[in-house]
C-alpha atoms as a PDB file:
ATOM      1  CA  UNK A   1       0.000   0.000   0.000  1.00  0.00           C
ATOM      2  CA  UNK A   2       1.604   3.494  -0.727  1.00  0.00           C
ATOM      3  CA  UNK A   3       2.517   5.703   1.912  1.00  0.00           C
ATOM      4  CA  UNK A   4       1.007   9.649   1.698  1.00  0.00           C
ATOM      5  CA  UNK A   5       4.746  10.970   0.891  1.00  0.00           C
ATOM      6  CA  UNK A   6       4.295   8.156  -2.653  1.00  0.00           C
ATOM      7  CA  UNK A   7       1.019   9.711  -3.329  1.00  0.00           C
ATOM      8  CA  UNK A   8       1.990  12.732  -3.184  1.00  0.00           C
ATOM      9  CA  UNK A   9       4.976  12.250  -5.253  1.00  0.00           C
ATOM     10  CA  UNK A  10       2.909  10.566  -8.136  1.00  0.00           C
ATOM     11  CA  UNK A  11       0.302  13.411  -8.120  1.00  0.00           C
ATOM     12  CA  UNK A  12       3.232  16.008  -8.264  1.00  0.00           C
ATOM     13  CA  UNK A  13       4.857  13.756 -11.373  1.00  0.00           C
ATOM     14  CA  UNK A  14       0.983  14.002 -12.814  1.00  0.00           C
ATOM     15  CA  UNK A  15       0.605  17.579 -12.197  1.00  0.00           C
ATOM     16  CA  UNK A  16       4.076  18.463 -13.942  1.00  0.00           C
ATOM     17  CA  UNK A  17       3.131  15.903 -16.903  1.00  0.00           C
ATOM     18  CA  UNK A  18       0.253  17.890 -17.353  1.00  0.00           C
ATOM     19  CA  UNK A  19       1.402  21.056 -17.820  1.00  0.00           C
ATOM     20  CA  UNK A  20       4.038  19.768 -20.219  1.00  0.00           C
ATOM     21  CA  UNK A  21       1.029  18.321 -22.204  1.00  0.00           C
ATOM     22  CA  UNK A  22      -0.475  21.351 -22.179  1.00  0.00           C
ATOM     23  CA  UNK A  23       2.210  23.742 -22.877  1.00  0.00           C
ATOM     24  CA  UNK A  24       3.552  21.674 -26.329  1.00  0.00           C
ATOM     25  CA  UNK A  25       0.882  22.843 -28.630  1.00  0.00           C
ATOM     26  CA  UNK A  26       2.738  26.440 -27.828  1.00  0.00           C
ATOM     27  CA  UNK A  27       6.119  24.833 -27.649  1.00  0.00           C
ATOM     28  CA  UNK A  28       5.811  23.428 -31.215  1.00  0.00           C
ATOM     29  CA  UNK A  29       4.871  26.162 -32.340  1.00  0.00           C
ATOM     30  CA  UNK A  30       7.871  28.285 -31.162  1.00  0.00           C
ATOM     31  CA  UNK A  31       9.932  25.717 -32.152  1.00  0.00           C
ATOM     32  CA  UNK A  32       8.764  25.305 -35.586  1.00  0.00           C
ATOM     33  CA  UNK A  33       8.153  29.242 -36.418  1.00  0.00           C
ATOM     34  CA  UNK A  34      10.758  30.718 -34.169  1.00  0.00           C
ATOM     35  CA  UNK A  35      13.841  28.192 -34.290  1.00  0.00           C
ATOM     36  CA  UNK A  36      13.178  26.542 -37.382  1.00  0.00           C
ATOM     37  CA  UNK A  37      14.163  29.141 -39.945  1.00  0.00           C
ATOM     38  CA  UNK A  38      16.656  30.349 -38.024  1.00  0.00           C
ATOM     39  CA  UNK A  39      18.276  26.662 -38.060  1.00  0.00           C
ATOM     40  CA  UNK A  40      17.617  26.718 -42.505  1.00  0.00           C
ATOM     41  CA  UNK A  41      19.131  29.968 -42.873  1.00  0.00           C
ATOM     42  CA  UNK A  42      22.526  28.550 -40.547  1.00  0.00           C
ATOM     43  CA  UNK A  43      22.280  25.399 -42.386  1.00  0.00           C
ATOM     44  CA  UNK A  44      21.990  27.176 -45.807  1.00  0.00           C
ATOM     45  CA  UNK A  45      25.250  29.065 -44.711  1.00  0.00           C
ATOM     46  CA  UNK A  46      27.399  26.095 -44.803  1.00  0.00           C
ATOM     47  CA  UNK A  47      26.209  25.165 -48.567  1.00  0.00           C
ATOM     48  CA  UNK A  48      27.115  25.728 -51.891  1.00  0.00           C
ATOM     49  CA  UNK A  49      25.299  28.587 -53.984  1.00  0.00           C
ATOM     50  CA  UNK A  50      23.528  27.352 -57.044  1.00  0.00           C
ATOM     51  CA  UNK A  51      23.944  28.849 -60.560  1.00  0.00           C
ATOM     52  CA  UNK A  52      20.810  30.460 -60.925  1.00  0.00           C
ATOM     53  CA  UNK A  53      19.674  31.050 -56.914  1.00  0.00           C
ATOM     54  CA  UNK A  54      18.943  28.680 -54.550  1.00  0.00           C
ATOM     55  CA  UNK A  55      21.917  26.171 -52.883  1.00  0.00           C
ATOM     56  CA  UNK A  56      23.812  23.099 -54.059  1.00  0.00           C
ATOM     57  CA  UNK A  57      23.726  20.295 -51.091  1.00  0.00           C
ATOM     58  CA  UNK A  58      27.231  20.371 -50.736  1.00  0.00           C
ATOM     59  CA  UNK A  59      29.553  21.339 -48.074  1.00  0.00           C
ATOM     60  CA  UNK A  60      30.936  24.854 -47.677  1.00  0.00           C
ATOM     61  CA  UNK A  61      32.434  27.415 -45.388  1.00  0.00           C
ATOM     62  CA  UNK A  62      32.664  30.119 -48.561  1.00  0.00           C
ATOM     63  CA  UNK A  63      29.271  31.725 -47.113  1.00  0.00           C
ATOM     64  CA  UNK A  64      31.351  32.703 -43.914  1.00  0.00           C
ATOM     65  CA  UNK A  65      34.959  33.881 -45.651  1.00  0.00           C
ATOM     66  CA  UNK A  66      32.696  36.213 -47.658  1.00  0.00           C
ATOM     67  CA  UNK A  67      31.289  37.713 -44.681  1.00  0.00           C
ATOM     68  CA  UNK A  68      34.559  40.248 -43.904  1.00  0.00           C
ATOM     69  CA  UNK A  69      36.433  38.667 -46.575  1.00  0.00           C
ATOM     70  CA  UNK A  70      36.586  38.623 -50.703  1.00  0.00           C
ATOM     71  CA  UNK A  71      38.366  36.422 -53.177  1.00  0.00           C
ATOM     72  CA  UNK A  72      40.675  38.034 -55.944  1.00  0.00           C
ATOM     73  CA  UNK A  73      39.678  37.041 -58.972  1.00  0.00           C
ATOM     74  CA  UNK A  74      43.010  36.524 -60.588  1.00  0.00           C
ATOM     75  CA  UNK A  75      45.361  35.031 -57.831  1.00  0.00           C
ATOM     76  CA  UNK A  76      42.315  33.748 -55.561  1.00  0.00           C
ATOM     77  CA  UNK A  77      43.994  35.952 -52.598  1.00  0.00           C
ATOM     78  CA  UNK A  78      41.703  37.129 -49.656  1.00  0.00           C
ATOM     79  CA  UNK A  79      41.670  40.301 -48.654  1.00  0.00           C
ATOM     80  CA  UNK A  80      39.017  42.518 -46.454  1.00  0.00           C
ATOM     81  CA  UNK A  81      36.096  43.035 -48.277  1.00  0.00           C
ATOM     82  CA  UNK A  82      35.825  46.803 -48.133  1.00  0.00           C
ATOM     83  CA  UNK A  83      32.106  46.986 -49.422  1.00  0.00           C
ATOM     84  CA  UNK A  84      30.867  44.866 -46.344  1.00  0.00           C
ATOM     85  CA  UNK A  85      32.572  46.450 -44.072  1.00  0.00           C
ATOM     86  CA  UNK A  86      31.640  49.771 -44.706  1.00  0.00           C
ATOM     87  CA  UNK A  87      28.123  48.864 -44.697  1.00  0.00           C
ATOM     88  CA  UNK A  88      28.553  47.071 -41.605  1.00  0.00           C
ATOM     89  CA  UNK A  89      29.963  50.386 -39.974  1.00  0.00           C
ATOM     90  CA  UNK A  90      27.299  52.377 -41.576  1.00  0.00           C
ATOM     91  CA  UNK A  91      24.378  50.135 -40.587  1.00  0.00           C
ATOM     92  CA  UNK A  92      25.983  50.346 -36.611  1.00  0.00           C
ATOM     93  CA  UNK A  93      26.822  54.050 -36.661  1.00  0.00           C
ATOM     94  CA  UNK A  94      23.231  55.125 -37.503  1.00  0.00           C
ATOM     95  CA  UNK A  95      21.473  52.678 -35.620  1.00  0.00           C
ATOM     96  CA  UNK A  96      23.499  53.943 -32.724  1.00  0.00           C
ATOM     97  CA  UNK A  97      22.632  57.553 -33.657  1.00  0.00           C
ATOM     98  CA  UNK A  98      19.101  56.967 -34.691  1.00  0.00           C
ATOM     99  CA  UNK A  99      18.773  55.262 -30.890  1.00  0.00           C
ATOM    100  CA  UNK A 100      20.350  58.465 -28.896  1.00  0.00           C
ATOM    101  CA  UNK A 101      18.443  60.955 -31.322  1.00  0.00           C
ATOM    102  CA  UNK A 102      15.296  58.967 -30.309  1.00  0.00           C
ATOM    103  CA  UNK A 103      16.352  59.290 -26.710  1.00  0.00           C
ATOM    104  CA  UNK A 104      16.875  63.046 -26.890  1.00  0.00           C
ATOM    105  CA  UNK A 105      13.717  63.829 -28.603  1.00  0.00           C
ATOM    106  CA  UNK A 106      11.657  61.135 -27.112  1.00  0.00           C
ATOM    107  CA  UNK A 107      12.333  61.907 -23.127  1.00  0.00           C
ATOM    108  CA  UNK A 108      10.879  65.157 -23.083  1.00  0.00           C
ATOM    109  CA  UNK A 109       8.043  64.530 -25.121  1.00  0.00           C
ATOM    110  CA  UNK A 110       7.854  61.427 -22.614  1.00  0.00           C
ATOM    111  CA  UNK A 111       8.423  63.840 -19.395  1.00  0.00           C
ATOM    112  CA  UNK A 112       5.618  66.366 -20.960  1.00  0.00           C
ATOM    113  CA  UNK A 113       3.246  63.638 -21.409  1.00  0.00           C
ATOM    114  CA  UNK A 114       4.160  61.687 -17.602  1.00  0.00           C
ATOM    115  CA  UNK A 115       3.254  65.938 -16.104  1.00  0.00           C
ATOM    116  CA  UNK A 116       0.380  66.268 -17.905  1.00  0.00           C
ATOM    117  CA  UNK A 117      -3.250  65.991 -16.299  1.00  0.00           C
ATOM    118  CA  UNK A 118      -5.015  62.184 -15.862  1.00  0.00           C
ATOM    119  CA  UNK A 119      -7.423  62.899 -17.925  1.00  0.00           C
ATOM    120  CA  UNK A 120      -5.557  64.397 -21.154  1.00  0.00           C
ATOM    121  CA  UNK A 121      -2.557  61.814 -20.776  1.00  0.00           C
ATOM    122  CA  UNK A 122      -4.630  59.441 -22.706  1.00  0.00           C
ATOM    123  CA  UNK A 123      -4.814  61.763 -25.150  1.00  0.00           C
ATOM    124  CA  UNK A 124      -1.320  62.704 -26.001  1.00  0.00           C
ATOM    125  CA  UNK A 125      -0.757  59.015 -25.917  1.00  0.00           C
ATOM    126  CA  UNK A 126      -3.253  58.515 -28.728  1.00  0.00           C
ATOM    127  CA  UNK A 127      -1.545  61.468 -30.848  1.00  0.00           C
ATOM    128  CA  UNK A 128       2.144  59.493 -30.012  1.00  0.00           C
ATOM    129  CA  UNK A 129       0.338  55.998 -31.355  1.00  0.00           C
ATOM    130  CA  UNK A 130      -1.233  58.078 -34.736  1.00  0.00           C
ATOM    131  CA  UNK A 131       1.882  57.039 -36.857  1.00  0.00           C
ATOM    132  CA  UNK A 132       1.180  53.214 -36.411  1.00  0.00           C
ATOM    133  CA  UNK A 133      -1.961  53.354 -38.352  1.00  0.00           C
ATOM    134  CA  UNK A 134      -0.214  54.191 -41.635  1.00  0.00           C
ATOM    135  CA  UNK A 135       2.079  51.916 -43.552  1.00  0.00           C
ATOM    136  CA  UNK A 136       5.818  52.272 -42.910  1.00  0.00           C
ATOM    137  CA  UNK A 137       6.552  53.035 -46.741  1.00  0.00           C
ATOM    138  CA  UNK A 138       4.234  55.821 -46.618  1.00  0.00           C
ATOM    139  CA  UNK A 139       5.433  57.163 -43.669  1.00  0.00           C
ATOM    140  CA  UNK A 140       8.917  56.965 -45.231  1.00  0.00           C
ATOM    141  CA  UNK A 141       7.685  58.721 -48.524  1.00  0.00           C
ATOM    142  CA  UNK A 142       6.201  61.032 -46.114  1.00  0.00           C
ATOM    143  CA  UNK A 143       9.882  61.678 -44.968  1.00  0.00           C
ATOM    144  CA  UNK A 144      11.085  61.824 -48.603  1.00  0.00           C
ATOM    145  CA  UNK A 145       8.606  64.508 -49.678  1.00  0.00           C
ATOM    146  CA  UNK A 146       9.776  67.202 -46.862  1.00  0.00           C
ATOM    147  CA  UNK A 147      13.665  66.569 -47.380  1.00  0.00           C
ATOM    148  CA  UNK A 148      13.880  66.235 -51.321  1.00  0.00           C
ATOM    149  CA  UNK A 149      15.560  69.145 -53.262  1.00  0.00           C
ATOM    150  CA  UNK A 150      12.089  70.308 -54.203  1.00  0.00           C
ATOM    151  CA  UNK A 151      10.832  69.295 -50.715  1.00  0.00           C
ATOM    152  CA  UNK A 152       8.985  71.832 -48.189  1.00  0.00           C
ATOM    153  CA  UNK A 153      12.367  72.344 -46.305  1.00  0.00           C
ATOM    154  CA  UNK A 154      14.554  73.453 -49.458  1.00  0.00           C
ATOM    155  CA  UNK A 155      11.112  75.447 -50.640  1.00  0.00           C
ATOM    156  CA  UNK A 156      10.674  77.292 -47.597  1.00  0.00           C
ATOM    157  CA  UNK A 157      14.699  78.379 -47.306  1.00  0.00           C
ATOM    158  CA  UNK A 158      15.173  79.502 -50.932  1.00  0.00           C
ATOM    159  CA  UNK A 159      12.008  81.342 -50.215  1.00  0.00           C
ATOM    160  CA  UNK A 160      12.702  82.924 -47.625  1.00  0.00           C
ATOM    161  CA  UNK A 161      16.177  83.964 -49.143  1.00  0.00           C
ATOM    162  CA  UNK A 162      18.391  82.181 -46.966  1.00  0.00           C
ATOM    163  CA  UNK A 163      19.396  79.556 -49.629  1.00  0.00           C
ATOM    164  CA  UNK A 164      19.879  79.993 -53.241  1.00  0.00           C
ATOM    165  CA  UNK A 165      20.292  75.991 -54.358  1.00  0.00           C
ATOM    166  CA  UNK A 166      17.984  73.065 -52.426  1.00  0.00           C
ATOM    167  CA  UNK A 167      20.445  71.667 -50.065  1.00  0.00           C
ATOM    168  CA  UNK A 168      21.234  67.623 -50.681  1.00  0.00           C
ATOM    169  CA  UNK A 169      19.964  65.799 -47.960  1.00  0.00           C
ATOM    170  CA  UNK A 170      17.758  63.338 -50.067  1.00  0.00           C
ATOM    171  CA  UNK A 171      20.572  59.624 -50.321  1.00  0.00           C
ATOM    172  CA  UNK A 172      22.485  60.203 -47.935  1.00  0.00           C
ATOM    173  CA  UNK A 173      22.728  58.869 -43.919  1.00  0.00           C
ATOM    174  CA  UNK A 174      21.277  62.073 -42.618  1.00  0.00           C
ATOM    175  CA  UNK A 175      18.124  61.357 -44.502  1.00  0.00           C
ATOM    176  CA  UNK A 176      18.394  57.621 -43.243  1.00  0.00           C
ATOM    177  CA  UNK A 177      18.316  58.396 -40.248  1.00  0.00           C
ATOM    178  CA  UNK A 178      15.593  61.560 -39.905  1.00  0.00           C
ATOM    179  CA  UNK A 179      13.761  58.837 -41.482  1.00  0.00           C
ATOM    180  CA  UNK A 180      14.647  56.098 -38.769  1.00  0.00           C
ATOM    181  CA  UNK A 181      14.270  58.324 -35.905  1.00  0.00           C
ATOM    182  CA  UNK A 182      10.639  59.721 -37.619  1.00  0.00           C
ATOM    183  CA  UNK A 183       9.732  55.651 -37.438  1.00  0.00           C
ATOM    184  CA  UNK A 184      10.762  54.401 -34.417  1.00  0.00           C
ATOM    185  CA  UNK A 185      10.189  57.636 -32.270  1.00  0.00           C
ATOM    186  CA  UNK A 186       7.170  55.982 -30.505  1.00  0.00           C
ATOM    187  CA  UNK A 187       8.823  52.938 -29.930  1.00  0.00           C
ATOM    188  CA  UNK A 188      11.435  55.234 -27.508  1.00  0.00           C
ATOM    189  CA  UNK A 189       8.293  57.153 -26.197  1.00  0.00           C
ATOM    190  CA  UNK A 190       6.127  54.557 -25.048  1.00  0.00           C
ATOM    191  CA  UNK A 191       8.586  52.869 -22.310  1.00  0.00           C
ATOM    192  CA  UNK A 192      10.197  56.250 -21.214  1.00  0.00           C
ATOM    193  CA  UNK A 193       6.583  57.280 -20.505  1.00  0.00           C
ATOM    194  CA  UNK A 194       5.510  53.569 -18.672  1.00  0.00           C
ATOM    195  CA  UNK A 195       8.698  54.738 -16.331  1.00  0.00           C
ATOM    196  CA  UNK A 196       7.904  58.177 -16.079  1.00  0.00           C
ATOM    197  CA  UNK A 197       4.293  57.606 -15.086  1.00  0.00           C
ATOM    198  CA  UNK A 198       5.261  55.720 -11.827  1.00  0.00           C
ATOM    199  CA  UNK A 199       8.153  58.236 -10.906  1.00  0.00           C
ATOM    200  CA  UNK A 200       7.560  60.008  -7.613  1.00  0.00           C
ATOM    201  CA  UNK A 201       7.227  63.851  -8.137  1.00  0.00           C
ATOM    202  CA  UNK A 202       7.600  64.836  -4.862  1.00  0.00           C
ATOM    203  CA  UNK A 203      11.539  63.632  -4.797  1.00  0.00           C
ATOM    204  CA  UNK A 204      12.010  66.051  -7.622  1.00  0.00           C
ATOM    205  CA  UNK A 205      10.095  69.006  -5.595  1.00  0.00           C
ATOM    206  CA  UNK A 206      12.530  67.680  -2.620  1.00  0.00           C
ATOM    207  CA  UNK A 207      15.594  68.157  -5.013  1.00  0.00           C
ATOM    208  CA  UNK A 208      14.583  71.669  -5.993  1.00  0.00           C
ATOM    209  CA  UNK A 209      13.505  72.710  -2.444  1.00  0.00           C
ATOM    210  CA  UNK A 210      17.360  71.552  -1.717  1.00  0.00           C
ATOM    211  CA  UNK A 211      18.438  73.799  -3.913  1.00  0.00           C
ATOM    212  CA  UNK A 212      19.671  71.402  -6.861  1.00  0.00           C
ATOM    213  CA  UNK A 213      19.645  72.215 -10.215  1.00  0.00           C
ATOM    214  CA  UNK A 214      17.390  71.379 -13.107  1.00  0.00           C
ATOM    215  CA  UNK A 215      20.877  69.115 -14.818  1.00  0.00           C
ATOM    216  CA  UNK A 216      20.963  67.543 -10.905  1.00  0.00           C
ATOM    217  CA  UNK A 217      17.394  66.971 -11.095  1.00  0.00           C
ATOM    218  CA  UNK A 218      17.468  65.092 -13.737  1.00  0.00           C
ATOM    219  CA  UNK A 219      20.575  63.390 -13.418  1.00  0.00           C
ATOM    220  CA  UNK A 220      20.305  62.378  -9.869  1.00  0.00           C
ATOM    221  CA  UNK A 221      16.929  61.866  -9.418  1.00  0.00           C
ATOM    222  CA  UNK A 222      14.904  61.701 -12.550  1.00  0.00           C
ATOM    223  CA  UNK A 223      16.799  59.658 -14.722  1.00  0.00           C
ATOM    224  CA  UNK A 224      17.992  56.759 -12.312  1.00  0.00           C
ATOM    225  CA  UNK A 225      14.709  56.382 -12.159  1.00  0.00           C
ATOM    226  CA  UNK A 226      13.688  55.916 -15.718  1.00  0.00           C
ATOM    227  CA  UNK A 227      16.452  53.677 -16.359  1.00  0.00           C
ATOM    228  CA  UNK A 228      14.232  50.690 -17.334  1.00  0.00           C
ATOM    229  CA  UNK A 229      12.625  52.718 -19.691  1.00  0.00           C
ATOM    230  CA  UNK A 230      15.524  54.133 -21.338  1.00  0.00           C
ATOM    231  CA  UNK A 231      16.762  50.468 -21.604  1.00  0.00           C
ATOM    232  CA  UNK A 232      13.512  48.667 -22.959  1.00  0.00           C
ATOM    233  CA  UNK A 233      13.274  52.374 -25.563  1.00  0.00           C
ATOM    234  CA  UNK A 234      17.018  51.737 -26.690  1.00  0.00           C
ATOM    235  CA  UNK A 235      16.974  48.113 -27.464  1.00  0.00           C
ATOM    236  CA  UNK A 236      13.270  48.388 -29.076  1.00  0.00           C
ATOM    237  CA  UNK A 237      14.765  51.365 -31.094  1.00  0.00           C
ATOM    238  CA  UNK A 238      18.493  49.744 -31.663  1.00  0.00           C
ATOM    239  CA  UNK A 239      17.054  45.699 -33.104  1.00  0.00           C
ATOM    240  CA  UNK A 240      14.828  47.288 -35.659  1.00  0.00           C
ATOM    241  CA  UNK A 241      17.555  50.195 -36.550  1.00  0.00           C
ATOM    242  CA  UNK A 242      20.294  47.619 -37.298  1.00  0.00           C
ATOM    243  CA  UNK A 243      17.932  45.641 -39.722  1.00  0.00           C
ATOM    244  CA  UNK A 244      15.974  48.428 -41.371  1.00  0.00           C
ATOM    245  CA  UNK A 245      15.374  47.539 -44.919  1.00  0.00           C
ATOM    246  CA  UNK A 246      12.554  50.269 -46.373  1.00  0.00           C
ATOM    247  CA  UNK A 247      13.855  53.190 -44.652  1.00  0.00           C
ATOM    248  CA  UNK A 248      17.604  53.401 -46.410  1.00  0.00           C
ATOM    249  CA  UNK A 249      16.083  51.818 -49.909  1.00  0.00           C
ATOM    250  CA  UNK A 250      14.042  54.987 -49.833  1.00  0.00           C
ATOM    251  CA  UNK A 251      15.489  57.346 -48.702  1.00  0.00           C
ATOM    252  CA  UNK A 252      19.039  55.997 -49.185  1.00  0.00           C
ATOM    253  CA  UNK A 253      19.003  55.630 -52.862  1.00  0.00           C
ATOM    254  CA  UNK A 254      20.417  52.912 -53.256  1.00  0.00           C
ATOM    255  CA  UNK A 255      24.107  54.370 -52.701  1.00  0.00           C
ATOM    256  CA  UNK A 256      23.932  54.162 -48.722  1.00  0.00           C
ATOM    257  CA  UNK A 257      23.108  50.127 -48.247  1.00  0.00           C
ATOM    258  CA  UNK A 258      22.704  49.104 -44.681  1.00  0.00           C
ATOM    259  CA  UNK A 259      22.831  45.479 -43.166  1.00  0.00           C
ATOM    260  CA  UNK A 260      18.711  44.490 -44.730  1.00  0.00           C
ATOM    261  CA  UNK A 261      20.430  46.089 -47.808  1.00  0.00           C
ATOM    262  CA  UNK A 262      22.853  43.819 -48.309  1.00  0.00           C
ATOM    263  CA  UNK A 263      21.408  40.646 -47.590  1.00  0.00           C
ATOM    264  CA  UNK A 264      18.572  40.832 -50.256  1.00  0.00           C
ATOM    265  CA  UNK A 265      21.107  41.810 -52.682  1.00  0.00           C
ATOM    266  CA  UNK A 266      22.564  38.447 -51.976  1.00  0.00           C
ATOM    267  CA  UNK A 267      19.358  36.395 -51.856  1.00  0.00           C
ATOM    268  CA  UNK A 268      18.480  38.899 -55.233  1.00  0.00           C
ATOM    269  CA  UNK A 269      20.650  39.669 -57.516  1.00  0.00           C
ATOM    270  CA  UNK A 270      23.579  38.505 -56.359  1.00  0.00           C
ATOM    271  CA  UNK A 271      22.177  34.643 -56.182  1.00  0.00           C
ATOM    272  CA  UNK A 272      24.436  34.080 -53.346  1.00  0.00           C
ATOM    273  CA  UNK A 273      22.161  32.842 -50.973  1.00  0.00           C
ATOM    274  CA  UNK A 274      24.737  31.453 -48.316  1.00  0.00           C
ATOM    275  CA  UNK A 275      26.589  34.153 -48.287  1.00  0.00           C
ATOM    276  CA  UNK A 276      22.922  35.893 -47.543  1.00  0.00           C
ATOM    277  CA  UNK A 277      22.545  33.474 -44.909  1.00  0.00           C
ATOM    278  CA  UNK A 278      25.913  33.933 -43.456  1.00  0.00           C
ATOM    279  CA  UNK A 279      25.282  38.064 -43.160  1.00  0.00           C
ATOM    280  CA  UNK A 280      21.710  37.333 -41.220  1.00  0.00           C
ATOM    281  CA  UNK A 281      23.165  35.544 -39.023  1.00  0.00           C
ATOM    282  CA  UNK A 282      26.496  37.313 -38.672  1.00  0.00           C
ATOM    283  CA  UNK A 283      23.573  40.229 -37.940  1.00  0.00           C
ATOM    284  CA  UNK A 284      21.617  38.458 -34.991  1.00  0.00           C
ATOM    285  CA  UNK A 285      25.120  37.668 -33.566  1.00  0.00           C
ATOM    286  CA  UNK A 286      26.119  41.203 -33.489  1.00  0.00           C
ATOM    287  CA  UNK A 287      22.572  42.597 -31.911  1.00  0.00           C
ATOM    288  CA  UNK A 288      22.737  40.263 -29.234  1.00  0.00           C
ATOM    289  CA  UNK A 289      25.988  40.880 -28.411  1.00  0.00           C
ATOM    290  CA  UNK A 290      25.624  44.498 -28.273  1.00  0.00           C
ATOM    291  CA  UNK A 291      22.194  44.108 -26.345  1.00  0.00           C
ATOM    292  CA  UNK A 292      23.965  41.629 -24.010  1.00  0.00           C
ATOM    293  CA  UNK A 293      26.960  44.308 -23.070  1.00  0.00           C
ATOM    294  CA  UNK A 294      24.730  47.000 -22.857  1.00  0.00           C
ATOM    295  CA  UNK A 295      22.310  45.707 -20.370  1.00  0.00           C
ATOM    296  CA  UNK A 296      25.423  44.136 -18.320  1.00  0.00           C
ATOM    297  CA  UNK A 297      26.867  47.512 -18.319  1.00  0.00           C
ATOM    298  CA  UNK A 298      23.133  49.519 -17.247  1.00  0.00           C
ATOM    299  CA  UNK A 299      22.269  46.751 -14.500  1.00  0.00           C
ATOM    300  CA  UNK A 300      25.913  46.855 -13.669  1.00  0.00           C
ATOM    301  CA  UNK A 301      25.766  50.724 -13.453  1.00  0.00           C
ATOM    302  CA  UNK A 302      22.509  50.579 -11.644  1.00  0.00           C
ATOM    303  CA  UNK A 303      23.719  47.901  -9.243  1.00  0.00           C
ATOM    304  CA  UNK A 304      26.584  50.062  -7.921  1.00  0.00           C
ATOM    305  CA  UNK A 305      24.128  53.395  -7.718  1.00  0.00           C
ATOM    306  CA  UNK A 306      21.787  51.466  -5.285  1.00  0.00           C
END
């Protein structure tokens, strides 16, 4: 006969079997949509590219020398591949400055919103969330239209006699990334102002009754406070930064190419479809890795201030 500790062991073993029974509908699924083109795109990294698209089942690492590297085509030498890296320092550099430019702009607007009355904070939120209802191409011709050389910026300076040619900011990075920081502004927004909302405003009245500066305010007591948001704003800002595709097609050119760029060149024209594989996931490596440092170094930071 089985003791009370037996039975209770077996019901525990019962309970635990079914919530794995319940939970693999969702597991399967994450496994098959989430991990399983992830694992076709490594394993199409270590084949062969086909002649017209498409791989050859056959073993090769030529996906992943390609990555930083580039064959000559008379000696076979390998040498840096220029091209790549330069879009890999591009793609970096403005999702780094499209992510503080979102942070600059964004906390105010969050901090104006987080002071504002109960009953018109919903409001102002509704007016931040406006931009999601329209398609991101049209928001990024939207972009296009106010910085071209006939655009309502050049228009309004040579008007006004300040300017007597449209200035060039149409293909270039500056107009990638007005355009990236006109996209993913809300994304900043929204988290700073989740943080903001809870923040105590009677330890900033303390801070100015003690005589501290606005800069002291802020530093010492506002945005310690906020950190979470700025973190959760940066890396929602940062991941889709790195990859953006429409953005620098747009208003890029075709001359400024960042990381999205690249890759459908490679599953495109170029017919090099490892090597496209090989840049995606040279891509995920470097976002987590720069995710991973920067939250070690904020909860680090944060760890020592409290």
């Amino acid at each position: 006969m089985a003791t009370a500790a037996e039975i209770e062991k077996q019901a525990e073993a019962r309970e635990v079997r079914n919530r794995w029974f319940l939970s693999a509908p969702a597991l399967i699924i994450i496994l098959l949509a989430a991990s399983g083109p992830l694992l076709i795109v490594l394993l199409y990294s270590f084949l062969t590219p086909g002649p017209y698209g498409d791989v050859v089942w056959k073993f090769s690492t030529e996906g992943w020398v390609s990555v930083f590297l580039e064959r000559d085509i008379f000696d076979d030498t390998l040498s840096f591949a220029g091209a790549h890296l330069t879009i890999f320092w591009r793609s970096l550099k403005l999702a780094i400055m499209a992510t503080v430019a979102t942070l600059i702009f964004g906390f105010p607007t969050a901090y104006f919103i987080a002071t504002r009355p109960e009953r018109t904070r919903d409001i102002w939120l509704f007016l931040i969330t406006i931009p999601f209802w329209t398609n991101l191409l049209i928001r990024t011709f939207a972009v296009l239209q106010v910085i071209r050389n006939e655009g309502i910026i050049n228009t309004a300076l040579i008007n006004l006699g300040i300017i007597d040619q449209p200035i060039q900011m149409l293909y270039t990075d500056f107009a990638i990334m007005v355009g990236m920081v006109y996209v993913y502004l809300p994304l900043m927004v929204l988290p700073l102002y989740a943080s903001m909302e809870k923040l105590d405003f009677r330890l900033v009245e303390a801070g100015y009754d003690l005589y501290a500066t606005r800069w002291q305010v802020l530093k010492r007591i506002i945005f310690p406070m906020v950190r979470p948001g700025v973190i959760a704003g940066s890396i929602l800002v940062f991941i889709p930064a790195i990859g953006a595709y429409v953005t620098p097609s747009v208003l890029g050119g075709g001359k400024n190419m960042m990381f999205a760029n690249l890759i459908e060149l490679q599953f495109g024209q170029g017919r090099n479809w490892p090597l496209g594989a090989a840049l995606s996931i040279t891509v995920m490596a470097i976002v987590m890795v720069a995710l991973l440092v920067y939250v070690r170094n904020t909860s680090g930071s944060e760890a020592r201030h409290g």
